[in-house]
Protein backbone atom coordinates (compact mmCIF):
# COMPACT_ATOMS: atom_id res chain seq x y z
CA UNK A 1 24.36 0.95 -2.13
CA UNK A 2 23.97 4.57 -3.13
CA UNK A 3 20.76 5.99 -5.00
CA UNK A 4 22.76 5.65 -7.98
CA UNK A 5 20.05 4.51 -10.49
CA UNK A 6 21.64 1.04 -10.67
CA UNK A 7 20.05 -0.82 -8.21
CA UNK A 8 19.05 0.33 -4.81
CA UNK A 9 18.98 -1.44 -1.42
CA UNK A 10 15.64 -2.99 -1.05
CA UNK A 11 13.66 -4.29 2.47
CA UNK A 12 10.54 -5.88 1.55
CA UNK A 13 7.84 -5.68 4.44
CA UNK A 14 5.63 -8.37 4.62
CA UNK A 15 2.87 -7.79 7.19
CA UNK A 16 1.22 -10.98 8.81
CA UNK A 17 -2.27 -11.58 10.63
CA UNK A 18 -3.35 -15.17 10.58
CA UNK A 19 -1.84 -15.58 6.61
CA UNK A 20 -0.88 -19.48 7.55
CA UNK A 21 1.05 -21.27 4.80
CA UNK A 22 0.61 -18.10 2.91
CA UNK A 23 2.59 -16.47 4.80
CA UNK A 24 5.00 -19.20 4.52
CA UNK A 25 5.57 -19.59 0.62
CA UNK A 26 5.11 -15.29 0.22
CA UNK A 27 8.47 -15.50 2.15
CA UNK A 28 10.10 -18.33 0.62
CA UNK A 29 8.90 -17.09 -3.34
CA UNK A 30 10.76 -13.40 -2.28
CA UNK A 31 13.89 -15.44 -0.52
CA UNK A 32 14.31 -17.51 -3.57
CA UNK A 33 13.59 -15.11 -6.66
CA UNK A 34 14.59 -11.58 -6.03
CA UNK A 35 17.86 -11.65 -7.82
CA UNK A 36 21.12 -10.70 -6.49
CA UNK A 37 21.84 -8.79 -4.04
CA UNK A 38 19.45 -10.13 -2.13
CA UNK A 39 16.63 -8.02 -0.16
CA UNK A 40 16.35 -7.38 3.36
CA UNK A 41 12.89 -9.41 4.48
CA UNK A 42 11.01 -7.87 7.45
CA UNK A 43 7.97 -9.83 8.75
CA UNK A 44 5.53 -8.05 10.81
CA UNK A 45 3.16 -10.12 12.82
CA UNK A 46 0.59 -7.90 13.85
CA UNK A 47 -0.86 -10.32 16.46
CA UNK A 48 -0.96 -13.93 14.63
CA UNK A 49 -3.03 -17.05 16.20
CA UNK A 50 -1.57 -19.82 13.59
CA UNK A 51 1.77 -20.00 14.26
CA UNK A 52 2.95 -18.75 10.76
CA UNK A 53 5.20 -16.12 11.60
CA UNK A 54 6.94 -18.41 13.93
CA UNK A 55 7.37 -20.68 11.75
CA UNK A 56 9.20 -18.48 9.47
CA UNK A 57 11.15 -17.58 12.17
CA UNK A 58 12.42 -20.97 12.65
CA UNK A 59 12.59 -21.80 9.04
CA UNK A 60 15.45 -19.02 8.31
CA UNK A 61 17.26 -19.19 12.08
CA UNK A 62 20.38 -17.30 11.55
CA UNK A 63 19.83 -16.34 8.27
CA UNK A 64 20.58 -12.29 9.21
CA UNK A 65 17.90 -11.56 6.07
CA UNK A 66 15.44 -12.64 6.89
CA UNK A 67 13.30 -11.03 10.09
CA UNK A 68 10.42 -11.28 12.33
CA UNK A 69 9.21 -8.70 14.31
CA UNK A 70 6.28 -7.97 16.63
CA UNK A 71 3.56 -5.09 15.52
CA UNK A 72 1.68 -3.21 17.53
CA UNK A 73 -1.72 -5.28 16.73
CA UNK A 74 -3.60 -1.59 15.90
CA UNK A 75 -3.78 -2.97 11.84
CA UNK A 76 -2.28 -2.34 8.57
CA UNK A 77 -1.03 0.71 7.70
CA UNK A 78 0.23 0.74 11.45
CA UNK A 79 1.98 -2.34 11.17
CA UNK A 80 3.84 -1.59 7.85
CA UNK A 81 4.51 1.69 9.58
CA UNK A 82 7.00 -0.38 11.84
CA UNK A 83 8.23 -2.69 9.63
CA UNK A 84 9.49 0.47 7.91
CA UNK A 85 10.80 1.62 11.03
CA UNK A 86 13.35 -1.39 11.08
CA UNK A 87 13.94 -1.30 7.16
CA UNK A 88 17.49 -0.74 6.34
CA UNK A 89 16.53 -0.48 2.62
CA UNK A 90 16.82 2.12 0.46
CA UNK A 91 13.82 1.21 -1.28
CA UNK A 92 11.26 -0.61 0.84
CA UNK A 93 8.73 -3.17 -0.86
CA UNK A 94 5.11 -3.66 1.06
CA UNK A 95 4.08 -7.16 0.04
CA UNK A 96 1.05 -8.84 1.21
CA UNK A 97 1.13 -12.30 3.13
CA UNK A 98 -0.36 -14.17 0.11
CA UNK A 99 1.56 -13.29 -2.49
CA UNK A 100 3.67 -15.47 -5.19
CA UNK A 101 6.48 -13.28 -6.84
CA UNK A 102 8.15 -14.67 -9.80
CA UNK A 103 12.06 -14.42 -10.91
CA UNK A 104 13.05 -11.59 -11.93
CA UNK A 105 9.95 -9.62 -10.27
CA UNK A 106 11.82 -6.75 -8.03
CA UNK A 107 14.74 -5.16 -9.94
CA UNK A 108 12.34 -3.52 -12.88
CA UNK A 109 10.01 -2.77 -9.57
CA UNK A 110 12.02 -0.84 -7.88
CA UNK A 111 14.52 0.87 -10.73
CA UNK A 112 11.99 3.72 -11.31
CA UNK A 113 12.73 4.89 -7.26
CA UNK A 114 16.17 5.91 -8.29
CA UNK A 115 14.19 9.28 -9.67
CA UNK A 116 14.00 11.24 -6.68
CA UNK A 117 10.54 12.40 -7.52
CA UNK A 118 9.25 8.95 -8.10
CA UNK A 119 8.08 8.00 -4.83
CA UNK A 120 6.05 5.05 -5.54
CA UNK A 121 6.27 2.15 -8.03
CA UNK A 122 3.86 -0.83 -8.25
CA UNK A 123 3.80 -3.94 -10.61
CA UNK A 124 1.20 -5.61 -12.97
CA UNK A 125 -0.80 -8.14 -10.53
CA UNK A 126 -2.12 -11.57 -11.82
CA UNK A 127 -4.40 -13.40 -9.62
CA UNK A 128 -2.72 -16.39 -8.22
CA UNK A 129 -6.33 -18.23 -9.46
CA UNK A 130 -6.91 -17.01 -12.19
CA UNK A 131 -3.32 -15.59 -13.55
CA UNK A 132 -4.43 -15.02 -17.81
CA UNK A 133 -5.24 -11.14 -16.86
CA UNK A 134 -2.93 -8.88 -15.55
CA UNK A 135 -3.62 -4.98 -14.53
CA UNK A 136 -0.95 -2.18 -13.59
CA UNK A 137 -2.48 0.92 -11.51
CA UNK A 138 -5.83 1.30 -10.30
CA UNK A 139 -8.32 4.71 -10.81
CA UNK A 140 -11.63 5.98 -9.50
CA UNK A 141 -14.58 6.40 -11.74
CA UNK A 142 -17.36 7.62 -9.60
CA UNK A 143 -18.02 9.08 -6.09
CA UNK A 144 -17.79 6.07 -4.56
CA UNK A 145 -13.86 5.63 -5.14
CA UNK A 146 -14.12 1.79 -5.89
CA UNK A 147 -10.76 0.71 -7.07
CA UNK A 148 -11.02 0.60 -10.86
CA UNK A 149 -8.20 -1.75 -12.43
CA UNK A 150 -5.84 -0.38 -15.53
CA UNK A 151 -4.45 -2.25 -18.06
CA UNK A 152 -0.77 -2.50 -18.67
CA UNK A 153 0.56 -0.62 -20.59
CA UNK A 154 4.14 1.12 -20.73
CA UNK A 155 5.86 1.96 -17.70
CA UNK A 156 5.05 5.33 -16.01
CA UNK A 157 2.25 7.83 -14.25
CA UNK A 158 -0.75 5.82 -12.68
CA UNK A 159 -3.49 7.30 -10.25
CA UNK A 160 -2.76 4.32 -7.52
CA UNK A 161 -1.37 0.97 -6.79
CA UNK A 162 -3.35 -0.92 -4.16
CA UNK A 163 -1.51 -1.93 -1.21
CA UNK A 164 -0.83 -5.98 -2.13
CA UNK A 165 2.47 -4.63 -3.57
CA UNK A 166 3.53 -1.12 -3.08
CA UNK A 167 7.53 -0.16 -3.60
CA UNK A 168 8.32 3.39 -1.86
CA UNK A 169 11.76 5.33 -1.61
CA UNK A 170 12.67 5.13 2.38
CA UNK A 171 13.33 8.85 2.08
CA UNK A 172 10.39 9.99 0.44
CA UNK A 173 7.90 7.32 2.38
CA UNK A 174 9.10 8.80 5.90
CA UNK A 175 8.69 12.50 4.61
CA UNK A 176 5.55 12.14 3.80
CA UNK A 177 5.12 10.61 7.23
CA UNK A 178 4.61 6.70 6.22
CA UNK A 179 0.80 5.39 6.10
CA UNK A 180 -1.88 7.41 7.78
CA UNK A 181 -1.81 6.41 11.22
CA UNK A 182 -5.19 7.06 11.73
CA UNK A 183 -6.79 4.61 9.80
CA UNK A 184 -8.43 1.90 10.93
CA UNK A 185 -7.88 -1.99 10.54
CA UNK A 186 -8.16 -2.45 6.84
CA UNK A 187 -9.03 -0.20 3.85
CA UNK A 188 -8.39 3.28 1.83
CA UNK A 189 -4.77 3.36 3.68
CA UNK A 190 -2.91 2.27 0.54
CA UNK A 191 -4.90 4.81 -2.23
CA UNK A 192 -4.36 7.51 0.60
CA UNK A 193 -1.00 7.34 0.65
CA UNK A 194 -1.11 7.17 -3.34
CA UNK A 195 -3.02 10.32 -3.35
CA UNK A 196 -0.37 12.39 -0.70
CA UNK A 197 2.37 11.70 -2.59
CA UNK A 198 1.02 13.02 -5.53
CA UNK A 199 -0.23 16.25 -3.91
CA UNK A 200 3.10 16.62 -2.10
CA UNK A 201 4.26 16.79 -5.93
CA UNK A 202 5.89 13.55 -6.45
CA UNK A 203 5.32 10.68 -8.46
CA UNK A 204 3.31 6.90 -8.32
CA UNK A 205 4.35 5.25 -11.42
CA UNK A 206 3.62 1.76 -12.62
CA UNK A 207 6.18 -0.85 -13.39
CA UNK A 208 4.39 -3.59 -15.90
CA UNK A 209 7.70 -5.72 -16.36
CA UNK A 210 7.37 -6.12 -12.86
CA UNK A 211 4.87 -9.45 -11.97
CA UNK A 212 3.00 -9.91 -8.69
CA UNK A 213 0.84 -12.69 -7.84
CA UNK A 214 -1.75 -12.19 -5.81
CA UNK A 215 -4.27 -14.47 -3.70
CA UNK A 216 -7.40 -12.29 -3.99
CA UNK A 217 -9.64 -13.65 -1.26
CA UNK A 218 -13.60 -13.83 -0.75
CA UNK A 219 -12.93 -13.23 2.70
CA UNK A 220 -10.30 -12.05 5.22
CA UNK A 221 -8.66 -14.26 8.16
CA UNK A 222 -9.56 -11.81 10.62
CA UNK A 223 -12.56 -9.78 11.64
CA UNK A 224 -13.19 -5.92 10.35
CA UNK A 225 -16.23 -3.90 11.38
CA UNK A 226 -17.69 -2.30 8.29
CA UNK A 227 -18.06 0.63 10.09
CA UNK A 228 -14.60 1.00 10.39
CA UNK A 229 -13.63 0.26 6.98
CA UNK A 230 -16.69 3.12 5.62
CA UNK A 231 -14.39 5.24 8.41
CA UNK A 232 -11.78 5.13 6.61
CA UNK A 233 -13.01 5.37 3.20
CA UNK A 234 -14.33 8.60 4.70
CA UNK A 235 -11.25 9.89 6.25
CA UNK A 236 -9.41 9.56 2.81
CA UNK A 237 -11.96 11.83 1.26
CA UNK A 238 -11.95 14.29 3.76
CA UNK A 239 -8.12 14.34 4.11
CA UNK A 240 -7.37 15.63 0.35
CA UNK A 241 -11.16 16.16 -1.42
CA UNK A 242 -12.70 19.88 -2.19
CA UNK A 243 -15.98 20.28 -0.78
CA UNK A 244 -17.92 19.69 -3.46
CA UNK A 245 -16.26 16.21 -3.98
CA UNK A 246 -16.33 15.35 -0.95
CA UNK A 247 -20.22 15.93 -0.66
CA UNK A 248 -21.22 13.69 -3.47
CA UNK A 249 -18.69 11.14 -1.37
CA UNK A 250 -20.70 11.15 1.74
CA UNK A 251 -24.21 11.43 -0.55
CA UNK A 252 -22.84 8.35 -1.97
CA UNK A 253 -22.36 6.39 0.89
CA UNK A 254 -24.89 7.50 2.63
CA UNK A 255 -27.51 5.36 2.90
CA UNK A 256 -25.40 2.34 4.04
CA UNK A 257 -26.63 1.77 7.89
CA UNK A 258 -22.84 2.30 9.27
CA UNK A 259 -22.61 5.76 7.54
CA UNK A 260 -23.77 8.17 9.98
CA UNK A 261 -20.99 6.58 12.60
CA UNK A 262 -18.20 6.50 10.18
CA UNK A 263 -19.10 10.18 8.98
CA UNK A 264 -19.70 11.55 12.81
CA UNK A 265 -16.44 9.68 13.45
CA UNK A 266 -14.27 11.34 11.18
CA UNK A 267 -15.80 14.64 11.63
CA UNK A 268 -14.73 14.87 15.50
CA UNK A 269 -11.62 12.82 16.15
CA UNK A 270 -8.98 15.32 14.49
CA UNK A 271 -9.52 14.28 11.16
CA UNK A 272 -10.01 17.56 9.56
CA UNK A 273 -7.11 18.86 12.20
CA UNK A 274 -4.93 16.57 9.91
CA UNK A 275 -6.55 17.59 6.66
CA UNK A 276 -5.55 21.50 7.44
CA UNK A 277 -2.23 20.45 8.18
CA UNK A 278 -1.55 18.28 5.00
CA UNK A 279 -3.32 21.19 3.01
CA UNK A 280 -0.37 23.41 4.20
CA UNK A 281 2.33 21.22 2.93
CA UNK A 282 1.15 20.15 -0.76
CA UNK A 283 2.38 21.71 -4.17
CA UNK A 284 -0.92 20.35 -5.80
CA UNK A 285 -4.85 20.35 -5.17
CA UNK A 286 -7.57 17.80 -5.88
CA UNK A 287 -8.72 19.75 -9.27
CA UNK A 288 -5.12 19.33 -10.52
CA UNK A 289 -5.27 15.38 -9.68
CA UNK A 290 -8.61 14.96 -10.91
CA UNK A 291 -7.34 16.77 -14.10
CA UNK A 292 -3.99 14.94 -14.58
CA UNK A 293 -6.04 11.59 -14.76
CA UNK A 294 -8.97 12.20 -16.33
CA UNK A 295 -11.55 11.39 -13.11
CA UNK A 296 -14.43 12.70 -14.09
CA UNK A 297 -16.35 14.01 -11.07
């Protein structure tokens, strides 16, 4: 189907490390409720020990859908990097392994995309626990860029969507050159990419008719090393922050006892390389963002 602004082809990526029967019902909830026509589901196991993504496998044999598909095992952002790769959509749909997604949920998700300078759309979660509070769009309120939620409001501009449910235009996603490679396991990937697109001079909007449930968990099936995680919280601020921003970033993290690694880390492994490079390319700067959304520091 053309980028018409009726409805465009969608791929939803769903990658997979040790999710279990999460795993299981995300897939079945997005097989069952997307609407006609139906989505293109890629699953990306990233180097599973349960068994879940072969059960999935097994569960839609010859169903030309649904797919499974081995990742590279380096985390995240690298493994929804391939499931991308594979995506025939025109519209591709990042959707965490513990999600529940209503009827109804992905047409109003994904109708903004047909605006070729909307590059991102995200829906209003609800915690699969606790599902009597929903939020649309997250911002930053200090120097330590904690994801602050926003309530939902009508459809349109927001800062970021977290990474739990991200829609992106194919076109625009692989321009911008996908998720930052360089991160690490887990964390910062999915506001970083938030933050590009809006310096390359496109558009993350939010899509409240749109309904995601999300399993927000205490703690994750797999292993990160903080360090890595402060790594990449680091990287993201040195990719796209002024100086002076970035300073009270590092001051701000600074005492933590993993900050001097993560800092010395990103100061000598090509990081600022990449930040030159993406500086070269962007129609907007930090003060404009900052500006546009009211972030006060």
């Amino acid at each position: 189907m053309a980028l018409d602004g009726t409805r465009l082809s969608v791929s939803v990526v769903i990658p997979a490390l040790s999710e279990g029967q999460n795993l299981v019902d995300t897939v079945q909830a997005v097989h069952e409720n997307s609407g006609d026509p139906a989505p293109e589901i890629v699953v990306v196991d990233d180097g599973s020990a349960d068994g879940a993504p072969e059960r999935v496998a097994g569960l839609y044999a010859g169903d030309d859908r649904v797919r499974v598909i081995r990742g590279p095992g380096e985390g995240i952002a690298r493994a929804r990097n391939a499931g991308a790769a594979v995506a025939r959509g025109e519209a591709i749909v990042f959707l965490d392994g513990h999600c529940y997604v209503p009827p109804g949920w992905l047409a109003p998700l994904v109708a903004p995309l047909a605006d070729p300078q909307v590059a991102m759309t995200g829906p209003a979660f609800r915690s699969i626990r606790q599902p009597e509070v929903a939020a649309c769009g997250v911002t930053w309120s200090d120097p330590g860029l904690g994801n602050v939620w926003l309530p939902c409001g009508a459809a349109g501009p927001v800062p970021f969507h977290i990474g739990a449910c991200q829609a992106v235009r194919a076109d625009r996603f692989a321009e911008a050159g996908g998720f930052d490679p360089g991160m690490t396991r887990w964390g910062s990937e999915d506001i970083e990419l938030c933050l590009r697109f809006w310096l390359l001079g496109l558009q993350v909007h939010g899509a409240p008719q749109s309904e995601v449930y999300h399993l927000f968990r205490a703690a994750r099936p797999y292993s990160v090393d903080v360090m890595l995680i402060l790594y990449n919280h680091v990287r993201l601020a040195a990719l796209h922050l002024d100086g002076a921003r970035l300073a009270q970033v590092l001051a701000r993290m600074g005492d933590h006892p993993a900050a001097q690694g993560a800092i010395a880390r990103a100061m000598s492994d090509g990081t600022l390389a990449e930040r030159d490079r993406l500086a070269a390319r962007r129609l907007r700067d930090a003060n404009w963002f900052f500006s546009r959304f009211g972030i006060g520091f």
